[in-house]
Structures are given as structure tokens and as C-alpha cells.
C-alpha atoms as a PDB file:
ATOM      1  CA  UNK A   1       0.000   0.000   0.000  1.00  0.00           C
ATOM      2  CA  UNK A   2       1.378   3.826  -0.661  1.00  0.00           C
ATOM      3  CA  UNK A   3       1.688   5.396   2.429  1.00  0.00           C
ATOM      4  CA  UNK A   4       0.702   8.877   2.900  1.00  0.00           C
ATOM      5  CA  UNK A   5       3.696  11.924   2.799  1.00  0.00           C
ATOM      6  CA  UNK A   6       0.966  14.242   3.762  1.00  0.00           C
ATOM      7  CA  UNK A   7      -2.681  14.566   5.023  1.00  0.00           C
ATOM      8  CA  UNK A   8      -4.013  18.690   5.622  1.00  0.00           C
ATOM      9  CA  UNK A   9      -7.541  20.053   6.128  1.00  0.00           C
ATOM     10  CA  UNK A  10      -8.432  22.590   4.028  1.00  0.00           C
ATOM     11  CA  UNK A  11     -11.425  24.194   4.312  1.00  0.00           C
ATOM     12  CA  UNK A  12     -14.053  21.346   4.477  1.00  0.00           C
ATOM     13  CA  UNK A  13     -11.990  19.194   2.398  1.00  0.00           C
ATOM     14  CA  UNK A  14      -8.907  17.161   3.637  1.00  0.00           C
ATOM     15  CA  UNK A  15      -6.221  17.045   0.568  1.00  0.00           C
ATOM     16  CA  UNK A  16      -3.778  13.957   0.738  1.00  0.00           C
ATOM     17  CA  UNK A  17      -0.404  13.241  -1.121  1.00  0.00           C
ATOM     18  CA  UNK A  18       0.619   9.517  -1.086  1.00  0.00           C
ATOM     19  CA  UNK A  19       4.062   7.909  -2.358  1.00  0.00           C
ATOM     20  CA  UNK A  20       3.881   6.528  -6.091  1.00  0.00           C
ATOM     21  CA  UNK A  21       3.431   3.465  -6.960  1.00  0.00           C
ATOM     22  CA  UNK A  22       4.700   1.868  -9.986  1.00  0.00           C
ATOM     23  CA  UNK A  23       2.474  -0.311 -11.679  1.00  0.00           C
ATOM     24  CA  UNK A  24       0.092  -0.657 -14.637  1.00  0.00           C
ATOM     25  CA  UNK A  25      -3.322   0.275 -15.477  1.00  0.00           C
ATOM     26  CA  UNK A  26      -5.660  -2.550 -13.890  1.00  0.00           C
ATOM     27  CA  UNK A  27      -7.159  -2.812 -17.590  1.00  0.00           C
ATOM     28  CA  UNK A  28      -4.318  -3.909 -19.368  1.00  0.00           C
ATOM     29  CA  UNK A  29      -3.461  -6.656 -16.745  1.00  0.00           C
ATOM     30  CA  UNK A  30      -6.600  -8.088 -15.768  1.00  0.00           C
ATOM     31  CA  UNK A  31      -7.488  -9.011 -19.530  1.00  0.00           C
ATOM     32  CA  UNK A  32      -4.780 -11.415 -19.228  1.00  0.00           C
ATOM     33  CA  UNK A  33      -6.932 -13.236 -16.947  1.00  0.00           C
ATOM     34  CA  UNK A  34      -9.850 -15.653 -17.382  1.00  0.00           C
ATOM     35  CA  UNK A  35     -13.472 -14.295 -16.490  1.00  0.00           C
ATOM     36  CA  UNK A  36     -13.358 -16.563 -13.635  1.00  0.00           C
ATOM     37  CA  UNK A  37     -10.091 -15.456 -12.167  1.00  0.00           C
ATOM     38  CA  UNK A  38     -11.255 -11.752 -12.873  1.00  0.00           C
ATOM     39  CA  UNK A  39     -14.783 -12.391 -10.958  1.00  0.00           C
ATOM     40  CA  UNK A  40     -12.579 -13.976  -8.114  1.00  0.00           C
ATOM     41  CA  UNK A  41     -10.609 -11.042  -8.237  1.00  0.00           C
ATOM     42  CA  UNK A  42     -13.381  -9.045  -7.860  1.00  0.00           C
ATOM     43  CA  UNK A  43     -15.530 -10.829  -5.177  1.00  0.00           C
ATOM     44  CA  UNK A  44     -11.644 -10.789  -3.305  1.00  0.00           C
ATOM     45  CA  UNK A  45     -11.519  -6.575  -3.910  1.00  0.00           C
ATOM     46  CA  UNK A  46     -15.297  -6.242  -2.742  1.00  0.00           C
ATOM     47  CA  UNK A  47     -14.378  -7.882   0.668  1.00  0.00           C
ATOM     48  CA  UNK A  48     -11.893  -5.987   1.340  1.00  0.00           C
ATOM     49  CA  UNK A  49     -13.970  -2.500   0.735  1.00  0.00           C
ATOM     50  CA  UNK A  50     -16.507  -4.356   2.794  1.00  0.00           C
ATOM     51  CA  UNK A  51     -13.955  -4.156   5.884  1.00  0.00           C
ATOM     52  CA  UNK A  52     -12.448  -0.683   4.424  1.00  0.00           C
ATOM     53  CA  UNK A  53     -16.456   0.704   5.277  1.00  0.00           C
ATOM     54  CA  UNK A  54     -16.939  -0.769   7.993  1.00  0.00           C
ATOM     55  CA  UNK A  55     -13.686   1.487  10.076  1.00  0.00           C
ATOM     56  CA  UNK A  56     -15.250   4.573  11.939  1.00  0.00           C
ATOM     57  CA  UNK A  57     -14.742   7.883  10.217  1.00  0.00           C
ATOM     58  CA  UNK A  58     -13.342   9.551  13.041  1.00  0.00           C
ATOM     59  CA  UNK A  59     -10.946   7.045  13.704  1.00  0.00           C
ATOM     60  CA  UNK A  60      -7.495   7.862  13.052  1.00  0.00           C
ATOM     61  CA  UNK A  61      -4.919   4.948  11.815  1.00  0.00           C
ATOM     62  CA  UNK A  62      -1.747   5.638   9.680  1.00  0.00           C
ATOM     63  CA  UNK A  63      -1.380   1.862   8.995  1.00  0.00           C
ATOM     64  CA  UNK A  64      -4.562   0.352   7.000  1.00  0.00           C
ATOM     65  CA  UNK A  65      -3.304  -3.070   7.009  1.00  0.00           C
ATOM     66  CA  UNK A  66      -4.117  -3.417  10.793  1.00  0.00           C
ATOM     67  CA  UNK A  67      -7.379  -3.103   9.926  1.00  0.00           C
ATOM     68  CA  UNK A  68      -7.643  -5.369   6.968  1.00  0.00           C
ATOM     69  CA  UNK A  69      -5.648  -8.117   8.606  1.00  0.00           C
END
């Protein structure tokens, strides 16, 4: 996961900067991929924003990964 290099509240928004990644688009690698793997893929990625919803708003954590694990 990219971790944050900075997280400020501006206004009523908060603005946050996060290290890059390197990677590729998630289009041009999942095609490689039969529509079974991809639906497992998916079903897999829906759990995990299941969990990612389910952390308090107000909560503060700089590590996401406790919470996933």
C-alpha cells in the first residue's frame, strides 16, 4: 500500500499526497486473466472494501493493514 507523505484540512476538504506506486493500469493486466479469475478477483476486492467501510470515520490509523488483517 502507498503510504501517505501528507494529510491537511483545508477548508471542508482534507487534501492527501501519497508515495507513487509503480504499476500498470488494472485494464491492461486483468485481460490477461480468465473471467473466472477476474470475478474472483473481484468478489476478493469487494471484501476488502466491505472491511475498508466498515472502520469509523473519526478514527485515526496511519497503517490500513491493521485493519484489513
Amino acid at each position: 500500500m502507498c503510504k501517505p507523505i501528507s494529510i491537511e484540512l483545508c477548508d471542508d476538504e482534507v487534501h492527501s499526497l501519497h508515495e507513487w506506486i509503480d504499476g500498470r493500469d488494472a485494464i491492461d493486466s486483468i485481460l490477461a486473466y480468465s473471467e473466472n479469475q477476474q470475478y474472483t478477483y473481484g468478489v476478493e476486492a469487494g471484501k476488502i472494501l466491505r472491511k475498508i467501510h466498515t472502520i469509523p470515520a473519526t478514527e485515526v490509523c496511519e497503517d490500513w493493514e491493521i485493519f484489513l488483517i
